[in-house]
N, C-alpha and C. Protein backbone atom coordinates (compact mmCIF):
# COMPACT_ATOMS: atom_id res chain seq x y z
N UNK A 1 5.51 -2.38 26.74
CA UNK A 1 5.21 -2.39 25.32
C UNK A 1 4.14 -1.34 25.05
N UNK A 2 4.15 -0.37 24.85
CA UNK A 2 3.44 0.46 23.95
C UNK A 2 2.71 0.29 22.76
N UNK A 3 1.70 0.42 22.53
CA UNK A 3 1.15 0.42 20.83
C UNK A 3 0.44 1.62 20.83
N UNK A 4 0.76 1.95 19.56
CA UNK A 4 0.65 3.40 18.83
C UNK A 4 0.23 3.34 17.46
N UNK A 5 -0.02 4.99 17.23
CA UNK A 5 0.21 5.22 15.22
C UNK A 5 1.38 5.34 15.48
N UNK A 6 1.88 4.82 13.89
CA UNK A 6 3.42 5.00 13.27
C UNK A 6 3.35 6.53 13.38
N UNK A 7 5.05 7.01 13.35
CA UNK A 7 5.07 8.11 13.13
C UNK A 7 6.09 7.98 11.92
N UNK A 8 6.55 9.43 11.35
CA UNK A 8 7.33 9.12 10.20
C UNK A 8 8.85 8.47 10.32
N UNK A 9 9.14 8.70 11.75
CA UNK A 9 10.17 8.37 11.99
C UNK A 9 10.24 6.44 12.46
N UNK A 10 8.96 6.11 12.51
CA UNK A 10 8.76 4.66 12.61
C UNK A 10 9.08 4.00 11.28
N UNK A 11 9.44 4.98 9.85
CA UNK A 11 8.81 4.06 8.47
C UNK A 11 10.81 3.03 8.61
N UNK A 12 11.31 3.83 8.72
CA UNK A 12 12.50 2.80 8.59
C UNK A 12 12.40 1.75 9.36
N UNK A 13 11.88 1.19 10.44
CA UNK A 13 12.23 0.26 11.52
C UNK A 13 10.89 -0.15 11.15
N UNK A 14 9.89 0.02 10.19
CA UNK A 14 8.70 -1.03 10.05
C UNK A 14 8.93 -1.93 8.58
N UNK A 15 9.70 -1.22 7.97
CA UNK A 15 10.46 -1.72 6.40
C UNK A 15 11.18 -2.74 6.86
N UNK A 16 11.77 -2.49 7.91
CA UNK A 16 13.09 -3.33 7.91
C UNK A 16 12.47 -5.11 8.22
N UNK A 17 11.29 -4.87 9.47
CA UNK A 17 10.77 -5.58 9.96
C UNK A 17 9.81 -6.35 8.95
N UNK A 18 9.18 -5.84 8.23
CA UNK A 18 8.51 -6.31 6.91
C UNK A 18 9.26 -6.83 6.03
N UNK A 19 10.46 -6.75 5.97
CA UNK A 19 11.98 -7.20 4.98
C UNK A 19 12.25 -8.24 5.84
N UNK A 20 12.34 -8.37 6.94
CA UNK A 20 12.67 -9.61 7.99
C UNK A 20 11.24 -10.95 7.81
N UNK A 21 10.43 -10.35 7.63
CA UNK A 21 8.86 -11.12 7.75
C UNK A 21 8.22 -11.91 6.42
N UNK A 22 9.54 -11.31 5.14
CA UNK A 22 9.71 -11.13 3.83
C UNK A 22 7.75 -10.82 3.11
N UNK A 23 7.62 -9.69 3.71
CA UNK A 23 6.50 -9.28 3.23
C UNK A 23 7.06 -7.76 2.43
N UNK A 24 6.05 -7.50 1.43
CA UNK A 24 6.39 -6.37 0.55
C UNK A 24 6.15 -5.03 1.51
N UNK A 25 7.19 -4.05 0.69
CA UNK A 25 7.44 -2.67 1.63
C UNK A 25 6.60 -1.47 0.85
N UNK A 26 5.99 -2.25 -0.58
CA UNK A 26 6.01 -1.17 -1.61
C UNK A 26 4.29 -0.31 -0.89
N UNK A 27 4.45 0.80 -1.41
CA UNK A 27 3.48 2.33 -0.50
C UNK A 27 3.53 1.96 0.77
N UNK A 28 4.21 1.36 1.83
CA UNK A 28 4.30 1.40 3.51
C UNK A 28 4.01 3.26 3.44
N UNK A 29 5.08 3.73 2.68
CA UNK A 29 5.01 5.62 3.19
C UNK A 29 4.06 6.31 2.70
N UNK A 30 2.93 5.69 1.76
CA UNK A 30 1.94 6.24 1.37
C UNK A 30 0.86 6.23 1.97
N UNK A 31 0.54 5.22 2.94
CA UNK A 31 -0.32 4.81 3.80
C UNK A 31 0.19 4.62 5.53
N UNK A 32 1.00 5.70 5.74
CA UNK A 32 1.95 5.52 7.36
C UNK A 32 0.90 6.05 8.09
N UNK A 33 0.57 6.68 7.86
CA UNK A 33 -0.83 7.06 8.71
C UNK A 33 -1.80 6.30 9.27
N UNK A 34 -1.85 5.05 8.93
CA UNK A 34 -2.95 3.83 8.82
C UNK A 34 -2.33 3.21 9.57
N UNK A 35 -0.64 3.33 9.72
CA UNK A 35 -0.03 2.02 10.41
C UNK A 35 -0.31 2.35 11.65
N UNK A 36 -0.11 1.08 12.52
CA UNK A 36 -0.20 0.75 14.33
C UNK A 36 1.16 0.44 14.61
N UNK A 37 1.65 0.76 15.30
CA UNK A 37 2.87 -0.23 15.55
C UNK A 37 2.91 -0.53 17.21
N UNK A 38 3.90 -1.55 17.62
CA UNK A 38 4.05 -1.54 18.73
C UNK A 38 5.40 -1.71 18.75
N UNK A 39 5.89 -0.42 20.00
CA UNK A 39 7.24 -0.52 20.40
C UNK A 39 7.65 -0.65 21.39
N UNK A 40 8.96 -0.80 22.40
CA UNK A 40 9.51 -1.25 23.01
C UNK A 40 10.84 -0.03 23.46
N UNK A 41 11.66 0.27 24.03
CA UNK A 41 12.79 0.34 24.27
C UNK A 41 13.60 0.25 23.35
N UNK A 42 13.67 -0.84 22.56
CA UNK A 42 14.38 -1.18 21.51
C UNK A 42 14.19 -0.70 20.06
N UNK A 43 12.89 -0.40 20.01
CA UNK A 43 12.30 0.19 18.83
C UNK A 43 11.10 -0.54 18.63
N UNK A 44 10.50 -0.48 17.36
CA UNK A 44 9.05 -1.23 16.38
C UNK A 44 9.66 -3.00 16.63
N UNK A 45 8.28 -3.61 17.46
CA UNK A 45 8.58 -4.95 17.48
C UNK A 45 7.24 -5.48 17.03
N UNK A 46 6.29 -4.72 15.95
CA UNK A 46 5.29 -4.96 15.15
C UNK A 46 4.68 -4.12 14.52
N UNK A 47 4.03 -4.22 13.83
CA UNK A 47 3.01 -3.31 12.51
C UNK A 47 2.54 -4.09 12.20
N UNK A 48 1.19 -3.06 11.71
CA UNK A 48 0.09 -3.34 10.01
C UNK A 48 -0.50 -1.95 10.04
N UNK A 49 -1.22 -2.45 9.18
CA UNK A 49 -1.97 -1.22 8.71
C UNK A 49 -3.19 -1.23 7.06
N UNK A 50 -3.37 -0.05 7.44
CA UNK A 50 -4.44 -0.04 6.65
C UNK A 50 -4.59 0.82 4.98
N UNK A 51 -5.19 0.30 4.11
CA UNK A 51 -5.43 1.10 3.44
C UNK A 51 -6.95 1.28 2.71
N UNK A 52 -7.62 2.66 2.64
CA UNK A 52 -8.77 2.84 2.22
C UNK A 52 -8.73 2.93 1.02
N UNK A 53 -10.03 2.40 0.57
CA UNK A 53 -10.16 2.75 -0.81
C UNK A 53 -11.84 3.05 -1.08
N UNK A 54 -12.06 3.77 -0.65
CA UNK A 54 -14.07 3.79 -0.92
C UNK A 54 -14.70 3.97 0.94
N UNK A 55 -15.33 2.97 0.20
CA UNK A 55 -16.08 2.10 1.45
C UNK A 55 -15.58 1.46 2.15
N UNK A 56 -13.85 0.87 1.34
CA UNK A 56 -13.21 -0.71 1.64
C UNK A 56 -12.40 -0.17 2.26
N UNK A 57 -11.24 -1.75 2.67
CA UNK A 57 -9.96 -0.89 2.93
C UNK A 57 -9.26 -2.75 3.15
N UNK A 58 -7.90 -2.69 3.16
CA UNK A 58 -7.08 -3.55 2.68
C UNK A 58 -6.61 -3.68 3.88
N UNK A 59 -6.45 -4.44 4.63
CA UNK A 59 -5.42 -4.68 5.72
C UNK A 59 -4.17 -5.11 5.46
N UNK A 60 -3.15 -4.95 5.98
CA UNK A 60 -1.52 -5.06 4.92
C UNK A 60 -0.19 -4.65 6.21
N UNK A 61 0.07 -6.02 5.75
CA UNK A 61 1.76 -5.34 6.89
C UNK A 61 1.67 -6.13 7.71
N UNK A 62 1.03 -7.17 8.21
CA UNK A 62 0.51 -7.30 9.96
C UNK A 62 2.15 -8.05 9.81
N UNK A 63 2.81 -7.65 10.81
CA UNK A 63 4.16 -8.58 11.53
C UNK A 63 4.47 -8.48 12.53
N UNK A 64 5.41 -9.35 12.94
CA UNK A 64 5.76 -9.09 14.43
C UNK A 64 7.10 -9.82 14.28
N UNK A 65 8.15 -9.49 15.29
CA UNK A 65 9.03 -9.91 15.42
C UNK A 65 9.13 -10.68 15.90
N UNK A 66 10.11 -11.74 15.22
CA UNK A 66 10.55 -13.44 15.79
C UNK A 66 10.68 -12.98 17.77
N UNK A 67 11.38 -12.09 18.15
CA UNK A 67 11.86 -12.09 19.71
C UNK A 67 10.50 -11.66 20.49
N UNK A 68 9.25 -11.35 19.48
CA UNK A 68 8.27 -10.56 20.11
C UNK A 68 7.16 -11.20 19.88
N UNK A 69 7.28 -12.43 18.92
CA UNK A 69 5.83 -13.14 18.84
C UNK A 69 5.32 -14.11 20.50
N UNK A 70 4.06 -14.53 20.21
CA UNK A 70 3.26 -14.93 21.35
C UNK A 70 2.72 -14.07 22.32
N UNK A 71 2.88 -13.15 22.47
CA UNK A 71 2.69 -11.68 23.29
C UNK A 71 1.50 -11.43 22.97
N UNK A 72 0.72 -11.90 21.89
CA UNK A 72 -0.59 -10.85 21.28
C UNK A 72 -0.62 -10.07 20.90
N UNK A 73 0.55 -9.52 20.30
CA UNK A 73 0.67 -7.67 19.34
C UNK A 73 0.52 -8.08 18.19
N UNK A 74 0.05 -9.49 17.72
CA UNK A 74 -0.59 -9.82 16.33
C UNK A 74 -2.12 -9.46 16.37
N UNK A 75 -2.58 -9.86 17.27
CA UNK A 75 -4.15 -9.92 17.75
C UNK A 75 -4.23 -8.52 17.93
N UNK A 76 -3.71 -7.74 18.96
CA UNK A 76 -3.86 -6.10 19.37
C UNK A 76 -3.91 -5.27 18.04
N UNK A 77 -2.77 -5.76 16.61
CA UNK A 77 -3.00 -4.63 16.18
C UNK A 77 -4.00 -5.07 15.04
N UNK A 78 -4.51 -6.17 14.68
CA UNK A 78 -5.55 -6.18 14.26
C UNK A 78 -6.99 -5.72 14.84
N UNK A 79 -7.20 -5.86 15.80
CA UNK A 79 -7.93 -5.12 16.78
C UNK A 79 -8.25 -3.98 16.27
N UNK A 80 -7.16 -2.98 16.90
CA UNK A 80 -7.34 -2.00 16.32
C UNK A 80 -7.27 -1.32 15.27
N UNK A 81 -6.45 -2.29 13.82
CA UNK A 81 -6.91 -1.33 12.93
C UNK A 81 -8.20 -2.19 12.19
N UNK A 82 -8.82 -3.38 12.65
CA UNK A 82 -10.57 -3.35 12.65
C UNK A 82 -11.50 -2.24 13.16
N UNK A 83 -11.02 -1.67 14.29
CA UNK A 83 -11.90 -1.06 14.71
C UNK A 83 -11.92 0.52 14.32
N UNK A 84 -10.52 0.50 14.09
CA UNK A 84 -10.58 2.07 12.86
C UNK A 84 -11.11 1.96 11.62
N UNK A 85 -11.43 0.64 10.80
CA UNK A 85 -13.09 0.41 10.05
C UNK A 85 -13.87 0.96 10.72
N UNK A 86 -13.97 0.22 11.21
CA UNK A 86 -15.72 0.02 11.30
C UNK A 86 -15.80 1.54 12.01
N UNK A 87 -14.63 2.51 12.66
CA UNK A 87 -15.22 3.78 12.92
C UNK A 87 -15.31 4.96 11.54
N UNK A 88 -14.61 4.17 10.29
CA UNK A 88 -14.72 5.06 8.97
C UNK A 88 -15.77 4.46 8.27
N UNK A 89 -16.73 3.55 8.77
CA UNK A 89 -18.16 2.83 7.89
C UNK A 89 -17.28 2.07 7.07
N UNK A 90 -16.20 1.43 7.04
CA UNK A 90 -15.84 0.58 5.60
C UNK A 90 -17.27 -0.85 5.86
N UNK A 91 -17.38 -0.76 4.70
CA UNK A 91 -18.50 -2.73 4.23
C UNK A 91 -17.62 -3.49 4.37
N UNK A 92 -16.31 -3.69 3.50
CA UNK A 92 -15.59 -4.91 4.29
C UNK A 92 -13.83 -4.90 3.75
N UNK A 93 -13.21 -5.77 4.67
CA UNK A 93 -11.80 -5.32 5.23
C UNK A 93 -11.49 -6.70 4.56
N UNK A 94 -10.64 -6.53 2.83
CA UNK A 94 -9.84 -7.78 2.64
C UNK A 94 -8.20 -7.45 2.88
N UNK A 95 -8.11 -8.65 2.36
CA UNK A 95 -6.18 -9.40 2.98
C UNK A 95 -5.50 -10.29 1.87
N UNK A 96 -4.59 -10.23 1.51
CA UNK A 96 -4.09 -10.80 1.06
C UNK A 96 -2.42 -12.09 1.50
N UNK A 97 -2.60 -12.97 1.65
CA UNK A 97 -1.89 -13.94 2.47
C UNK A 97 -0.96 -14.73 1.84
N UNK A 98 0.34 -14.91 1.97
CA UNK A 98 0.27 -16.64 1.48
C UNK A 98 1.12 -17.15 2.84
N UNK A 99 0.97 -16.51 4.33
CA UNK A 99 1.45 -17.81 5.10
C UNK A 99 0.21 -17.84 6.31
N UNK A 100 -0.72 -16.87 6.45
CA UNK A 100 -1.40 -16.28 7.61
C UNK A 100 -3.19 -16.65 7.44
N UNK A 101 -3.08 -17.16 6.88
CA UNK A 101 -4.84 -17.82 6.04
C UNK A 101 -5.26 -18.09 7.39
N UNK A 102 -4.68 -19.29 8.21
CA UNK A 102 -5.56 -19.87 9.38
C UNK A 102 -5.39 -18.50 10.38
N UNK A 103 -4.61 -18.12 10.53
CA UNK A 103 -4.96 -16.79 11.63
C UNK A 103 -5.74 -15.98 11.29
N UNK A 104 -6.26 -15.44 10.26
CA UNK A 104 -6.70 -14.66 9.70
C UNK A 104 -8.72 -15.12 9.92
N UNK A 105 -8.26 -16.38 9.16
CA UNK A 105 -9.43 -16.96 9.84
C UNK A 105 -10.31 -16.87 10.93
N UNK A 106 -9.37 -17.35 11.86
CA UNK A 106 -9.91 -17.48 13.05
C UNK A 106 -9.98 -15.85 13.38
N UNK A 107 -9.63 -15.07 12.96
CA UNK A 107 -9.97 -13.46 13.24
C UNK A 107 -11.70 -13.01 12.38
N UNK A 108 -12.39 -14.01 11.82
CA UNK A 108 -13.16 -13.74 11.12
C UNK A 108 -13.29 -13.51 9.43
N UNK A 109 -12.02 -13.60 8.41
CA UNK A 109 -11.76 -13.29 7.48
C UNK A 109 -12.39 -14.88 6.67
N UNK A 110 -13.16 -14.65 5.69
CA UNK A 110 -13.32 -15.97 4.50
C UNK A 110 -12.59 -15.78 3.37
N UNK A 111 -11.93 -16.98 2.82
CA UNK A 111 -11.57 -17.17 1.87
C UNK A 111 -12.22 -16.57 0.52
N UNK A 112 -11.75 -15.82 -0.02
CA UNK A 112 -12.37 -15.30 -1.39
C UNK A 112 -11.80 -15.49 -2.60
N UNK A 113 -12.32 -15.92 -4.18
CA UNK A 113 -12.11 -15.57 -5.27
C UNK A 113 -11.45 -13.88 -5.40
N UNK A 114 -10.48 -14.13 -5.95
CA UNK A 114 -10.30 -12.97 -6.58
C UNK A 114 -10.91 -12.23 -7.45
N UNK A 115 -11.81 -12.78 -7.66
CA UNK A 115 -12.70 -12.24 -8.91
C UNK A 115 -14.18 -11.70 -7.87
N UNK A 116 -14.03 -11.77 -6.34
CA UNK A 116 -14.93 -11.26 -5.63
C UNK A 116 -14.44 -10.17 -4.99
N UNK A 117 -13.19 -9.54 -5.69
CA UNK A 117 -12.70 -8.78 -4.50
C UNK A 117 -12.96 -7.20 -4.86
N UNK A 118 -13.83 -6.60 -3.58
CA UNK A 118 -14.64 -5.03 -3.99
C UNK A 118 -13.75 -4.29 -5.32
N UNK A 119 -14.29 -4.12 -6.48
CA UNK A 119 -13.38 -2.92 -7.24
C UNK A 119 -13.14 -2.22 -6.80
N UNK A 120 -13.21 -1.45 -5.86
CA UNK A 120 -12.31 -0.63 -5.56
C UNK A 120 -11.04 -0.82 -4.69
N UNK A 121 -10.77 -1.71 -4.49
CA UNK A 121 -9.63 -2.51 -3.96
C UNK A 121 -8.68 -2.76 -5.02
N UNK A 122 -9.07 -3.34 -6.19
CA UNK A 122 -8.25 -3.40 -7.06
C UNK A 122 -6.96 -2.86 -7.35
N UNK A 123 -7.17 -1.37 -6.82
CA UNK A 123 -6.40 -0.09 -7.39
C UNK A 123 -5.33 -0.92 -6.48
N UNK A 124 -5.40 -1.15 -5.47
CA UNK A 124 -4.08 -1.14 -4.24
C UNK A 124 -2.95 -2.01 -5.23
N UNK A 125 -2.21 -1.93 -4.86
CA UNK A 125 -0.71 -2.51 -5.30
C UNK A 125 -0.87 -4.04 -4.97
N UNK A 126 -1.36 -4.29 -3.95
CA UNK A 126 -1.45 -5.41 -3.00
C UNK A 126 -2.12 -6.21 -4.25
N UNK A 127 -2.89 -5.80 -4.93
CA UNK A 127 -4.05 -5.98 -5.99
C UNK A 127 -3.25 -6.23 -7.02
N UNK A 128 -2.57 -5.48 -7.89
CA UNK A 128 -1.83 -4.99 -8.74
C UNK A 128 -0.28 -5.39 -8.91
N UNK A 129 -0.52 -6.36 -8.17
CA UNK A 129 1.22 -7.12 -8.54
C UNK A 129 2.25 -7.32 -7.53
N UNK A 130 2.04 -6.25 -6.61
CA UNK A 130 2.81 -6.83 -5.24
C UNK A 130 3.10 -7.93 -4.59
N UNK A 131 1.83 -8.54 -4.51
CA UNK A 131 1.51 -9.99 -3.46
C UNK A 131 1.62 -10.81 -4.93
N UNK A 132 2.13 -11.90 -4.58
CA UNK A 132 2.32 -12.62 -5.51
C UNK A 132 0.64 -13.24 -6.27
N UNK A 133 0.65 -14.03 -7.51
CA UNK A 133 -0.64 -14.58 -7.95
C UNK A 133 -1.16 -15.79 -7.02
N UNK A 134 -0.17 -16.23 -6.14
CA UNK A 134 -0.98 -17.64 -5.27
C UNK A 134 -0.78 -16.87 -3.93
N UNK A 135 -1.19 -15.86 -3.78
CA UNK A 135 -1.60 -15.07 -2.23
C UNK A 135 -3.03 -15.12 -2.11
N UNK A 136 -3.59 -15.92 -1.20
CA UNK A 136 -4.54 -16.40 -0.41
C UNK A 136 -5.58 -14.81 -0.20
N UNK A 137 -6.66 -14.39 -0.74
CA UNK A 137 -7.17 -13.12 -0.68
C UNK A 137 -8.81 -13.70 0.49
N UNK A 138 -8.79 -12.92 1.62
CA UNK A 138 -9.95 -13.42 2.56
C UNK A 138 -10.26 -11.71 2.21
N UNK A 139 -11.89 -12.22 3.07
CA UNK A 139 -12.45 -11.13 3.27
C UNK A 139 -13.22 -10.78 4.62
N UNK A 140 -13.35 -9.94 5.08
CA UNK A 140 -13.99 -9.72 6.56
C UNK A 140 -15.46 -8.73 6.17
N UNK A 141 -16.56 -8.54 6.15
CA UNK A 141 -17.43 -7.98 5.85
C UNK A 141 -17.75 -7.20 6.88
N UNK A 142 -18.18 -5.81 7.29
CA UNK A 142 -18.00 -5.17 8.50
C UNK A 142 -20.09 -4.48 8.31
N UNK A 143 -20.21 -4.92 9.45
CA UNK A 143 -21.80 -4.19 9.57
C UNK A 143 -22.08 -3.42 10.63
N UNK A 144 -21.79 -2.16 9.41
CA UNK A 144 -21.81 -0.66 10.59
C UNK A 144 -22.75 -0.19 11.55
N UNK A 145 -24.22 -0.71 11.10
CA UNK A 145 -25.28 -0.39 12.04
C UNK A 145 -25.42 -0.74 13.50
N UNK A 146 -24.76 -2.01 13.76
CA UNK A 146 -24.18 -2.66 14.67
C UNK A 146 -22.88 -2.47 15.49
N UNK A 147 -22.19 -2.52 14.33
CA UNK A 147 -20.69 -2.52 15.21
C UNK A 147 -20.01 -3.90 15.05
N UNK A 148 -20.71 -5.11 14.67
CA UNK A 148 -20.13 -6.09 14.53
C UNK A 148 -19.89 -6.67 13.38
N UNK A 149 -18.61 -7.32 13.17
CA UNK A 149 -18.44 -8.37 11.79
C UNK A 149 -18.96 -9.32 11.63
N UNK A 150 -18.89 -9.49 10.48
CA UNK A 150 -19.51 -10.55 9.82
C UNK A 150 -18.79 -11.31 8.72
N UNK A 151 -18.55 -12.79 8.92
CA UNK A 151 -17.96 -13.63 7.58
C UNK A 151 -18.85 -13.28 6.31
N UNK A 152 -17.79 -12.77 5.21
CA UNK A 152 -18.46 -12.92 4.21
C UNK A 152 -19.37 -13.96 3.68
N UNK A 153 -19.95 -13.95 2.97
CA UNK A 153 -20.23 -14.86 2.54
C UNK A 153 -20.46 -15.54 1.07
């Protein structure tokens, strides 16, 4: 199993997989650059990825395939696209959910008001109508001086 950046030729086989996961596909190609994926022989048997906006940045996409879950390429690619924060200084990394709240959790993310979520996040689609109105929005607060996260609070 390999994990990587997407390349352009990854965007079809991470759509499809996000269409299987029934999570939204809308700007995947605007932000392919951000994505991680992990592949196989067979092709993309996970993604997420990232999107900046400021300081912030949106985490978005995380899936994995039904034949490929339990492996930890949920955990790996959050990993790493946390740690491609905290190497661009973002303050803090929200999400938007409605099946992944307790994993997310336990990755460090708090439950947030929408009405707490950085303006400049707003702009994202994710923000803006994509994710439905009862999608679960956490937040991860990132403290650059350190290197380590922190639950919002």
């Amino acid at each position: 199993m390999q994990l990587r950046a997407a390349a352009v030729s990854d965007l079809i086989s991470i759509e499809a997989l996000l269409r299987a996961s029934d999570l939204p596909v809308a700007s995947v190609a605007d932000h392919l650059s951000n994505f991680i994926v992990a592949a196989d022989a067979g092709g993309v048997v996970a993604c997420g990825g990232i999107e900046y906006h400021g300081s912030f940045a949106l985490i978005r996409s995380i899936a994995v395939a039904v034949q490929a879950r339990g492996a930890g390429l949920g955990n790996a690619i959050v990993s790493r696209l946390l740690e491609a924060c905290r190497s661009h200084a973002v303050e803090a990394v929200a999400l938007r959910t409605t099946t992944a709240e307790t994993y997310f959790f336990r990755q460090g993310f708090a439950r947030i008001a929408l009405s707490d979520v950085p303006g400049p996040l707003l702009s994202s689609g994710q923000f803006a109508g994509v994710c439905p109105a009862s999608a679960t929005v956490m937040l991860l607060r990132i403290d650059g001086r350190s290197g380590r996260a922190g639950v919002a609070s």
